[in-house]
Structure formats: C-alpha cells, structure tokens
C-alpha atoms as a PDB file:
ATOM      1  CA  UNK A   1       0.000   0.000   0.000  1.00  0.00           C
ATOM      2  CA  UNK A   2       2.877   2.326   0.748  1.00  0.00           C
ATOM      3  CA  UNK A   3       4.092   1.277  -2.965  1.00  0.00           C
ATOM      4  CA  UNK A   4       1.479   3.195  -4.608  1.00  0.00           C
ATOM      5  CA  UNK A   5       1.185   6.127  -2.041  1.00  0.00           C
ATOM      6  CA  UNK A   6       4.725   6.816  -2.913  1.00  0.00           C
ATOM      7  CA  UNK A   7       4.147   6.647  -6.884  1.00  0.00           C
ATOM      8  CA  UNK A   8       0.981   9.185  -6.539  1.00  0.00           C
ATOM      9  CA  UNK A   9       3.905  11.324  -4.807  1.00  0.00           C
ATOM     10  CA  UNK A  10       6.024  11.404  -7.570  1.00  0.00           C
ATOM     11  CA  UNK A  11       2.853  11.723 -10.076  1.00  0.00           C
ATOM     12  CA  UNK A  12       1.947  14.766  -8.154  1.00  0.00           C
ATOM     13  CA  UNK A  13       5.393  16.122  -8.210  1.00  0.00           C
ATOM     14  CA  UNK A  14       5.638  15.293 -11.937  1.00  0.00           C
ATOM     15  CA  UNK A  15       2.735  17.478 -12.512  1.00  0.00           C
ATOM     16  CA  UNK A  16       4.392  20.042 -10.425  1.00  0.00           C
ATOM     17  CA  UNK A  17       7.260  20.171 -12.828  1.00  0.00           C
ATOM     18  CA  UNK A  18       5.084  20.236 -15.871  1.00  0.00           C
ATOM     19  CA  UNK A  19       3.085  23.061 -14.506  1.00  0.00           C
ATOM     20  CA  UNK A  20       6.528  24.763 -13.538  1.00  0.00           C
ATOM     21  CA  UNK A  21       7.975  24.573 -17.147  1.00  0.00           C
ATOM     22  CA  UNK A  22       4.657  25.534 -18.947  1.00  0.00           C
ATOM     23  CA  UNK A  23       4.630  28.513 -16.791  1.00  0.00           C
ATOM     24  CA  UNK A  24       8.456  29.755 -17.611  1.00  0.00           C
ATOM     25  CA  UNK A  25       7.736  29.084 -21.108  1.00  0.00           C
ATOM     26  CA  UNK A  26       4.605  31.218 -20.811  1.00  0.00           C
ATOM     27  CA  UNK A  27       6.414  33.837 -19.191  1.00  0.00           C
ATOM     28  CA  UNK A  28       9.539  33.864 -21.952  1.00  0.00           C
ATOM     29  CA  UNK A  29       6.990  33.814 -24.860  1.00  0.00           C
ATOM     30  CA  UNK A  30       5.024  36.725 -23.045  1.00  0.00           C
ATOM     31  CA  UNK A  31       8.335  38.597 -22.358  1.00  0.00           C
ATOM     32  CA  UNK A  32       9.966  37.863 -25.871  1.00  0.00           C
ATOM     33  CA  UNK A  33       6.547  39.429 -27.577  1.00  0.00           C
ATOM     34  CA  UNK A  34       6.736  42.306 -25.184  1.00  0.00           C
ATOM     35  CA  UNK A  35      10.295  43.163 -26.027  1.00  0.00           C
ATOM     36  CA  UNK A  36       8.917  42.678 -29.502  1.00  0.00           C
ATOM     37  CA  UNK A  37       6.647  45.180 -28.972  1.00  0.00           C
ATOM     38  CA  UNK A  38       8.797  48.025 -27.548  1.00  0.00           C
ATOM     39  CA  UNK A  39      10.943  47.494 -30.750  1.00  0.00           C
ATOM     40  CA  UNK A  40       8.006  48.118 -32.607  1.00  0.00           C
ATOM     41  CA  UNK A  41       6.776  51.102 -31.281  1.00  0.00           C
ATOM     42  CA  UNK A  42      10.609  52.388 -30.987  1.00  0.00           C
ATOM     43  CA  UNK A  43      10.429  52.318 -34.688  1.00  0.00           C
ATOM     44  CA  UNK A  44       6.876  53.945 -34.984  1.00  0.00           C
ATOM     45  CA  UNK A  45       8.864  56.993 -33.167  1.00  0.00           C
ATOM     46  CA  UNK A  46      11.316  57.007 -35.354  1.00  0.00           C
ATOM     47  CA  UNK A  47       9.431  57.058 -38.558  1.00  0.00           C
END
C-alpha cells in the first residue's frame, strides 16, 4: 500500500514540474513578444 502512495507522490510532483515549465515558457513567450513590442513602437517613433 505504501508502494502506490509513494508513486501518486512522484505523479503529483511530476505534474508540479510540468506546470513549472509551462509557466516559464509562458512567461519567456510573453516577455519575448513584449520586447517585440517596444521594438516596434521604438520604430513607430522614429518614422
């Protein structure tokens, strides 16, 4: 019984680790498009 209490442990901290990683990813995409977006309107001043 301990056997599988153990394995739902690791399942859980699987799922912590996936939920980790989706959010830095999120957070890179969201700052790349940002940055994106400054460079954008840098050039809109420009021109």
């Amino acid at each position: 019984k301990s056997k599988s209490k153990s394995k739902s442990k690791s399942k859980l901290q699987l799922y912590l680790h996936f939920v980790y990683f989706i959010f830095i990813t999120a957070n890179t995409v969201y700052h790349k498009y940002f940055s994106i977006g400054v460079d954008f309107s840098l050039i809109f001043n420009v021109l």
